[in-house]
Protein backbone atom coordinates (compact mmCIF):
# COMPACT_ATOMS: atom_id res chain seq x y z
CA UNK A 1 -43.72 -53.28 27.44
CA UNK A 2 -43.73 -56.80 27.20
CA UNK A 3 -45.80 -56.67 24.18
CA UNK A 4 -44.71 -53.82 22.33
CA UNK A 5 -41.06 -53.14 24.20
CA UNK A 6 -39.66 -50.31 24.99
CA UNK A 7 -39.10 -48.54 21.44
CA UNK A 8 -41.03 -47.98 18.41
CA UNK A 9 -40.24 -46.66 14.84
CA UNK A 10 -41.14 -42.80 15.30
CA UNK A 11 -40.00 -41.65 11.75
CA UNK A 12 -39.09 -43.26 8.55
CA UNK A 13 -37.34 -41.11 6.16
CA UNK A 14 -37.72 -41.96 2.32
CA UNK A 15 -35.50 -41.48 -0.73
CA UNK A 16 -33.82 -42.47 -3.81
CA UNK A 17 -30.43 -43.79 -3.90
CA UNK A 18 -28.04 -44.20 -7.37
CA UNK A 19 -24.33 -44.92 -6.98
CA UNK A 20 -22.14 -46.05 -9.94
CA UNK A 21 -18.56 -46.67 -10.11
CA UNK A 22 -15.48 -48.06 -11.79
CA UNK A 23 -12.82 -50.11 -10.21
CA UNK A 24 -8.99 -49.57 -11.87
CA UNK A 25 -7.42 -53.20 -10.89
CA UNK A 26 -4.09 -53.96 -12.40
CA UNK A 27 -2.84 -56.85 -13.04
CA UNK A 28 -0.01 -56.79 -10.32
CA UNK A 29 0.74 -54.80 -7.29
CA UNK A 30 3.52 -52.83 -9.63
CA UNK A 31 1.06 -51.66 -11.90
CA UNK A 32 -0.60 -49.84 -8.94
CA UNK A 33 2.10 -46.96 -9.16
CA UNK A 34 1.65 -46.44 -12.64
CA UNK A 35 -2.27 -46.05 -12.65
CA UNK A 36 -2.17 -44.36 -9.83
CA UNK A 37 0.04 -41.72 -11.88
CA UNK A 38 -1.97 -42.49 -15.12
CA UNK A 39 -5.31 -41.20 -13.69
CA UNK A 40 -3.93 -39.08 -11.06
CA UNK A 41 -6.07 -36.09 -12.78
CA UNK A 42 -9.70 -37.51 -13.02
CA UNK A 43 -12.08 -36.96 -10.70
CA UNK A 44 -15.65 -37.65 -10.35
CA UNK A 45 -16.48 -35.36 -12.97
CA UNK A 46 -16.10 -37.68 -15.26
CA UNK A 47 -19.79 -38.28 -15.09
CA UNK A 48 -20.72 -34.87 -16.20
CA UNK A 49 -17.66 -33.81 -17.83
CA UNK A 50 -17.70 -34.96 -21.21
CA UNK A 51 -14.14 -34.21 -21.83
CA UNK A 52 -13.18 -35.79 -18.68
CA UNK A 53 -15.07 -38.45 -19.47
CA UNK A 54 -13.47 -38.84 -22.88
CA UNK A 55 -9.99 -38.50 -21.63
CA UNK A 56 -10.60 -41.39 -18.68
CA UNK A 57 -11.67 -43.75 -21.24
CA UNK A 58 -8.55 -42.63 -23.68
CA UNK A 59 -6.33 -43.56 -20.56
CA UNK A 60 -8.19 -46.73 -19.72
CA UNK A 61 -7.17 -47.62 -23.28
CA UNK A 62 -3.80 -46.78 -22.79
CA UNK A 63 -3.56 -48.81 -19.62
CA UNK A 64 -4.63 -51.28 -21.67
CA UNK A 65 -2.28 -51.65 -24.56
CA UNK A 66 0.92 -51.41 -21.90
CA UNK A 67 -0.97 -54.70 -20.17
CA UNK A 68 -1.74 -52.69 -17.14
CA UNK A 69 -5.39 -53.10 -16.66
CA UNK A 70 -7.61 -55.00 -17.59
CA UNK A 71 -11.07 -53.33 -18.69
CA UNK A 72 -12.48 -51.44 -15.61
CA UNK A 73 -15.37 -53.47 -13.37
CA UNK A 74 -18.03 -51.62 -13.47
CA UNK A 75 -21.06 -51.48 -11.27
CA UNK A 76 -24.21 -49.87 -10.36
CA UNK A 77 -27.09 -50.03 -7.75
CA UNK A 78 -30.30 -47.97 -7.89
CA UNK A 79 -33.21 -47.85 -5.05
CA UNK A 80 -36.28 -45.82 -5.67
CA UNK A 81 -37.22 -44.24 -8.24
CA UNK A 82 -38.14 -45.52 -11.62
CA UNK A 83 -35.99 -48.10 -13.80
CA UNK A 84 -34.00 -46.04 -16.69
CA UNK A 85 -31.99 -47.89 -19.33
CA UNK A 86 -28.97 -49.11 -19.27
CA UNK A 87 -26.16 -46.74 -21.49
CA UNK A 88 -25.47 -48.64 -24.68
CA UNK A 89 -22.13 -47.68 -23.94
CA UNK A 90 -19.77 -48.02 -20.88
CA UNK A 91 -18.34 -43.44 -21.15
CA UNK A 92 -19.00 -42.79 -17.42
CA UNK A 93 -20.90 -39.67 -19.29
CA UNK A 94 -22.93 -41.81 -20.72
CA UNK A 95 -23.88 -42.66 -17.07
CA UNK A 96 -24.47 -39.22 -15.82
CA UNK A 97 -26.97 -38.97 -18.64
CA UNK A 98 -28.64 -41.82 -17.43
CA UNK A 99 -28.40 -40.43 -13.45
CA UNK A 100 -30.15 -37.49 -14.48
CA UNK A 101 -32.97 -39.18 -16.59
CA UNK A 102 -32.99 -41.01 -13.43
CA UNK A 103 -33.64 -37.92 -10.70
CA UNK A 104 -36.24 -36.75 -13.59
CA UNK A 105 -38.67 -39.34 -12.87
CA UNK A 106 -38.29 -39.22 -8.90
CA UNK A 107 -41.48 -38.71 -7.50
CA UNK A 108 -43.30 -39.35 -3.64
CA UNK A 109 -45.14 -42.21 -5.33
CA UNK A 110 -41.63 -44.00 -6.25
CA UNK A 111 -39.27 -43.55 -3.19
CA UNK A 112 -38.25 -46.21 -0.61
CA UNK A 113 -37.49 -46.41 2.99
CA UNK A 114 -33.88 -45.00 3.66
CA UNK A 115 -33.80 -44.68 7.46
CA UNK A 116 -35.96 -44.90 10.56
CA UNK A 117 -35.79 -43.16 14.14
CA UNK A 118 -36.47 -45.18 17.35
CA UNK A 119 -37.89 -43.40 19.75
CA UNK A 120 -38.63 -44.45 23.80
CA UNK A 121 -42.66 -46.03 24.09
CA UNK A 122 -42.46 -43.08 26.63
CA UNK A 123 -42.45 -40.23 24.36
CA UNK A 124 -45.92 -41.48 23.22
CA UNK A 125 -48.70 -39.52 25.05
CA UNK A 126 -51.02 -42.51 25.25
CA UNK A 127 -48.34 -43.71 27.52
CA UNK A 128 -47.47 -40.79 28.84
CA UNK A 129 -51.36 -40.43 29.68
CA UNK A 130 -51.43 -43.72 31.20
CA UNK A 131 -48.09 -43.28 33.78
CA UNK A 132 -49.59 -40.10 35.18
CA UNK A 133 -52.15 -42.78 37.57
CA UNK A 134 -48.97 -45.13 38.38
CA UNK A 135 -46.96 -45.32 41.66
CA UNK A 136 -43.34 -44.07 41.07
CA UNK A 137 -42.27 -47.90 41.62
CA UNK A 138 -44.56 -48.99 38.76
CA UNK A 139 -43.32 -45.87 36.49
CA UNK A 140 -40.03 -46.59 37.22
CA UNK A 141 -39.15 -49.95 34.30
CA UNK A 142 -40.59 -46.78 32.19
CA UNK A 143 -38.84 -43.58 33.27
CA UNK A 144 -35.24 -45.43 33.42
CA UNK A 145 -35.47 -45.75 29.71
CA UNK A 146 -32.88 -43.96 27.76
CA UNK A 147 -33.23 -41.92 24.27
CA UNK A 148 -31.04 -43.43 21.89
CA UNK A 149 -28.59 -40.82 20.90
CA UNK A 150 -27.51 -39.26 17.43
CA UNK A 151 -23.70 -39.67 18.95
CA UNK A 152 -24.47 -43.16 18.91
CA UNK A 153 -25.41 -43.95 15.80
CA UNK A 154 -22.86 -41.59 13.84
CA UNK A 155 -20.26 -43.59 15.69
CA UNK A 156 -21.68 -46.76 14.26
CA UNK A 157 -22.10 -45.77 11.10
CA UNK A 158 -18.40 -44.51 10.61
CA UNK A 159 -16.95 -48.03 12.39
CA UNK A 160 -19.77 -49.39 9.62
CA UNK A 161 -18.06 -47.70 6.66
CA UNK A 162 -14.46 -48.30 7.90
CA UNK A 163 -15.72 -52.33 8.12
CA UNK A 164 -16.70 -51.98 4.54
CA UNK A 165 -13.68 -50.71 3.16
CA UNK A 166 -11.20 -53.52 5.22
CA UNK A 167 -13.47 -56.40 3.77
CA UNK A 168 -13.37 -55.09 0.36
CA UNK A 169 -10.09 -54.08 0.38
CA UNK A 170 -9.08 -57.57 1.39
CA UNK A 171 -10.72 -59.31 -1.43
CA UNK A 172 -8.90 -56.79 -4.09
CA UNK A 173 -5.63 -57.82 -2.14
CA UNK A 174 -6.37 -61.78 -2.75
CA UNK A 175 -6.52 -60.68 -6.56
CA UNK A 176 -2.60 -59.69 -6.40
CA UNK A 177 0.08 -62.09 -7.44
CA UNK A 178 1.85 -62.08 -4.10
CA UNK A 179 -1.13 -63.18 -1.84
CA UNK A 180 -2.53 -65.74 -4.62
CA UNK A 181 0.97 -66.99 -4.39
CA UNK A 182 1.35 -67.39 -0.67
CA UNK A 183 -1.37 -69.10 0.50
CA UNK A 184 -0.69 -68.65 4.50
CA UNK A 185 -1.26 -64.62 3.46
CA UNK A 186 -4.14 -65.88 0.76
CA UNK A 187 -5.87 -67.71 4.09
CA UNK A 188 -5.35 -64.74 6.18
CA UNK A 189 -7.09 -62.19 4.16
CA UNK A 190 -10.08 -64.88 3.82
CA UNK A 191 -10.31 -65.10 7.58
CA UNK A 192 -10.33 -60.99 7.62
CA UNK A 193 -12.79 -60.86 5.09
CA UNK A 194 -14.91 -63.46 7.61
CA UNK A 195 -14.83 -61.24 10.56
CA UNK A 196 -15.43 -58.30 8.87
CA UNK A 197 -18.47 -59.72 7.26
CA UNK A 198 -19.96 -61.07 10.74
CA UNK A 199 -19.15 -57.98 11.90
CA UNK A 200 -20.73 -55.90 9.28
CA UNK A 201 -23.81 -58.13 9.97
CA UNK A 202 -23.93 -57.70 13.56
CA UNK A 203 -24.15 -53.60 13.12
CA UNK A 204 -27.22 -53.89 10.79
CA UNK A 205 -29.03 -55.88 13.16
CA UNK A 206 -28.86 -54.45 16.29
CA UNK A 207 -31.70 -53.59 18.10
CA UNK A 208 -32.71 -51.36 20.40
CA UNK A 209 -31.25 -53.00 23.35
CA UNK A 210 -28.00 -53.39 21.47
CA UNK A 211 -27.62 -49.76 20.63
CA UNK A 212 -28.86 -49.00 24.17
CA UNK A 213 -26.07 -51.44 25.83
CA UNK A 214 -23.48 -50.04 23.35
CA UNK A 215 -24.22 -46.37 24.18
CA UNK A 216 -23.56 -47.20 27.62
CA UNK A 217 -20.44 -48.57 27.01
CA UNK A 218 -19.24 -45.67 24.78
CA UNK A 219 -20.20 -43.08 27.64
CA UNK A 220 -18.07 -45.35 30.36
CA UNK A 221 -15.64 -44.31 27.53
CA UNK A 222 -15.49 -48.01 26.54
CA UNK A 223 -15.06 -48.41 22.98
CA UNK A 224 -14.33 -52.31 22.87
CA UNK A 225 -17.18 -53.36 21.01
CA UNK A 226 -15.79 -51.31 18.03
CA UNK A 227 -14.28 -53.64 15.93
CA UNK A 228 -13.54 -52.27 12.51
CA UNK A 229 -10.17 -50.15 13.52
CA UNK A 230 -8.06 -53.13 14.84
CA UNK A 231 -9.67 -54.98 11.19
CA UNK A 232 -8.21 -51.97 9.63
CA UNK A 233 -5.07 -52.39 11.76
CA UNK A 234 -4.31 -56.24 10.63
CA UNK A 235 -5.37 -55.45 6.66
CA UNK A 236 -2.71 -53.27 6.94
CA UNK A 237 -0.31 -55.60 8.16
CA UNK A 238 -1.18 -58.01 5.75
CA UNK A 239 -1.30 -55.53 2.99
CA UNK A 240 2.88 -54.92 3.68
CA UNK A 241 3.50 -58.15 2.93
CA UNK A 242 2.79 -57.48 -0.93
CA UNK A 243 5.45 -54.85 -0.68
């Protein structure tokens, strides 16, 4: 154990990951209420719906003209798989096309490593094998080892997601009039970006100790280390200050 420790990577599961998307930013907080209305009837279709997709970008210019919104941000992020090219033009069906030219060319040879399993050193037979000669005091550093749960993890990842959101929400708030105009607020949501950043870093690099130590905690129905609900709690404090 001192050499290996007391978990290895049992599984690795590969795939292909492509995720596009538009971000609707007005130029005040006012001008929230009237895109919200503007675009209350689109949906993700608009990828594949070419007269969805026709009828966003008709309301994107009409956003535009009434000096409501600037032209969307757009973004994408693609792992695995092979490298398509880019739309020549911005129609989200443009980039459905180009998402399923994409899952065409998917193949074993081109996928990358989306998630692992850790599993206990003592689910390997070779150690297994090996404890059956031991005295129960020498088995014991091995048997007290626990199995890292799947209640564990999903817990983490949701607090993960929720962490996301606050810090990214946070920086769109800085963009509004009100908080680039108070700069006590404009501070605040800098700090709250901070923490949720450090935060964010400390989930994707715990080990197995650290997930061990936390799923102790969660079943002594301790949930203190979980960070990203009171983050959530003073965005939205913050956030009422706009109003």
């Amino acid at each position: 154990m001192e050499v290996y420790g007391r978990y290895f990577v049992s599984e690795i599961i590969y795939g292909a990951k492509f995720v596009c998307r538009y971000t609707l930013q007005g130029y005040t907080l006012e001008d929230h209420s009237y895109l919200g209305g503007l675009f209350e009837s689109i949906s993700s279709d608009i990828f594949f719906d070419e007269s969805m997709s026709n009828a966003f970008m008709s309301k994107v210019e009409q956003a535009m003209q009434a000096k409501k919104l600037p032209f969307p941000d757009f973004q994408c992020s693609m792992e695995g798989g092979k490298l398509v090219p880019s739309p020549t033009d911005l129609r989200p069906s443009a980039l459905g096309d180009q998402f399923h030219q994409w899952t065409s060319l998917i193949s074993a040879d081109n996928l990358v490593p989306q998630r692992a399993r850790v599993s206990r050193i003592t689910d390997l037979e070779e150690v297994q094998e090996a404890m059956r000669g031991m005295s129960s005091e020498k088995q014991a550093p091995l048997t007290g080892i626990q199995q890292i749960t799947k209640g564990t993890t999903a817990v983490l990842e949701l607090d993960f997601a929720l962490a996301m959101f606050v810090m990214n929400s946070a920086g769109t708030e800085q963009a509004y009039q009100c908080a680039s105009a108070d700069q006590s607020l404009y501070n605040e949501l800098s700090d709250l970006k901070r923490n949720t950043f450090d935060y964010i870093m400390h989930l994707e690099t715990l080990n197995a100790t650290g997930l061990i130590n936390l799923q102790d905690q969660f079943r002594q129905d301790d949930w203190s280390s979980l960070k990203a609900a009171g983050f959530d709690r003073q965005f939205r404090s913050l956030e009422a200050s706009c109003w």
